[in-house]
Protein backbone atom coordinates (compact mmCIF):
# COMPACT_ATOMS: atom_id res chain seq x y z
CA UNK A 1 19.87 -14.85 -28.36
CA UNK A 2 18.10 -15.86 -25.30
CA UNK A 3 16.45 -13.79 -22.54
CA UNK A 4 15.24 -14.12 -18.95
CA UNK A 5 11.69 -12.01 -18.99
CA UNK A 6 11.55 -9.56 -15.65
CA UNK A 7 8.10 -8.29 -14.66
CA UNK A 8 9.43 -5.86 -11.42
CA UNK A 9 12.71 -8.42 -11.33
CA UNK A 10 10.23 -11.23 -11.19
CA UNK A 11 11.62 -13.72 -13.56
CA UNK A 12 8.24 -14.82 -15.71
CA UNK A 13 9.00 -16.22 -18.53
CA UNK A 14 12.33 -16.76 -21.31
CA UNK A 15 12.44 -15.23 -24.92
CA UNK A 16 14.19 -17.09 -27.30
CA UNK A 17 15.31 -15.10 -30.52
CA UNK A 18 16.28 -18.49 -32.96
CA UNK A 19 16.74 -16.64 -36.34
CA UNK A 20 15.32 -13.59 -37.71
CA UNK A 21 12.12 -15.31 -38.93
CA UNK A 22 11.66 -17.38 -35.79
CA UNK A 23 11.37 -16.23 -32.11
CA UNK A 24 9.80 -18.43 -28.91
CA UNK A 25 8.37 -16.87 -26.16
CA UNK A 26 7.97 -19.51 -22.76
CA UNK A 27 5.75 -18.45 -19.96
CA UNK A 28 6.77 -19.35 -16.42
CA UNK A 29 2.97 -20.01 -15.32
CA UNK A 30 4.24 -20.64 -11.24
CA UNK A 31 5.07 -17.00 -11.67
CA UNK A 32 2.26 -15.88 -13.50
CA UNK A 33 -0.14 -17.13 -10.24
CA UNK A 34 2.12 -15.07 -8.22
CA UNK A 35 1.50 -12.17 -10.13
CA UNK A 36 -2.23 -12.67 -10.17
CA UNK A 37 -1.98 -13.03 -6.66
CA UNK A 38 -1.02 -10.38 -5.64
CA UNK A 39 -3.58 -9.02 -7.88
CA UNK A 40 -1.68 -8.06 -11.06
CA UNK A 41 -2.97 -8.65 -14.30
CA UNK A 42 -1.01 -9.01 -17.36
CA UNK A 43 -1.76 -8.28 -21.01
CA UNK A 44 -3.86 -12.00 -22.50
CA UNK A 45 -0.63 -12.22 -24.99
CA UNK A 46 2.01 -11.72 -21.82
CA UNK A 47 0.25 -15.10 -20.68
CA UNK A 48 0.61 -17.73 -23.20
CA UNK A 49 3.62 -19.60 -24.71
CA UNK A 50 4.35 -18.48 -28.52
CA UNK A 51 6.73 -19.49 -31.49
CA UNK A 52 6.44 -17.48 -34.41
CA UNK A 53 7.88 -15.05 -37.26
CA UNK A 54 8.25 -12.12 -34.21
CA UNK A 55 7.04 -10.94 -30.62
CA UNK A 56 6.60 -6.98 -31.11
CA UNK A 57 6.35 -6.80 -27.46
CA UNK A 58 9.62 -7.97 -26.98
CA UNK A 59 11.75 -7.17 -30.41
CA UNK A 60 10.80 -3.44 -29.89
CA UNK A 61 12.72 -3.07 -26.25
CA UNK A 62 15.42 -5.13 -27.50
CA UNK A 63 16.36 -2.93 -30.99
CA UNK A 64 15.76 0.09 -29.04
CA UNK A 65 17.66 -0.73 -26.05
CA UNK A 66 20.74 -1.94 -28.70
CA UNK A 67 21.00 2.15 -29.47
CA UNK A 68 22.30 2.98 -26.11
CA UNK A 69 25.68 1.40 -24.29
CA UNK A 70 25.21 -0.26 -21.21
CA UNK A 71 21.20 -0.11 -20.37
CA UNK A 72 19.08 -2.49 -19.50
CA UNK A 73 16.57 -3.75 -22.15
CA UNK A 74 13.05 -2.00 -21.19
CA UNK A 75 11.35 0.99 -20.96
CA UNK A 76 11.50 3.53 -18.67
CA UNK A 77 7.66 3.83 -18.04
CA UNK A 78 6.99 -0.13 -17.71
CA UNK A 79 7.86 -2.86 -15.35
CA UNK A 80 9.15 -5.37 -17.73
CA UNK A 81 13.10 -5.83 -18.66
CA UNK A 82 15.27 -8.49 -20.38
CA UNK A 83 18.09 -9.84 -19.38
CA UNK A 84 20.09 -11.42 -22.58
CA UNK A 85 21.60 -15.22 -21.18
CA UNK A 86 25.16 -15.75 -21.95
């Protein structure tokens, strides 16, 4: 499954679950500048591209969000979402 990465609906970056050992995480760096901009900082992992085994970050607001019908995947107390690409 593939996701569009939302920082307050600002599209920074896609999350790319490949298998269940393998996940990719692309950063959308014209974004990012935007972001920094305007004077936000992100969290030093939030910048960088990854490919590995998982993306804790990420996996946690996705299997959590899968409990309820019909919410977004996030958390109530943070900025960021997911929006799954179909």
């Amino acid at each position: 499954m593939k996701y569009i990465v939302r920082f307050n609906n600002l599209s920074i970056g896609i999350y790319n679950v490949i298998s269940n050992n393998c996940v990719e995480y692309a950063v959308d760096k014209d974004q990012l500048r935007k972001l920094e901009k305007e004077g936000i900082e992100l969290n030093p992992m939030l910048k960088k591209d990854f490919t590995g085994k998982a993306f804790p970050f990420f996996d946690n607001r996705i299997s959590n969000s899968k409990r309820f019908e019909d919410v977004s995947i996030g958390y109530h107390t943070d900025p960021f979402t997911l929006e799954e690409i179909k």
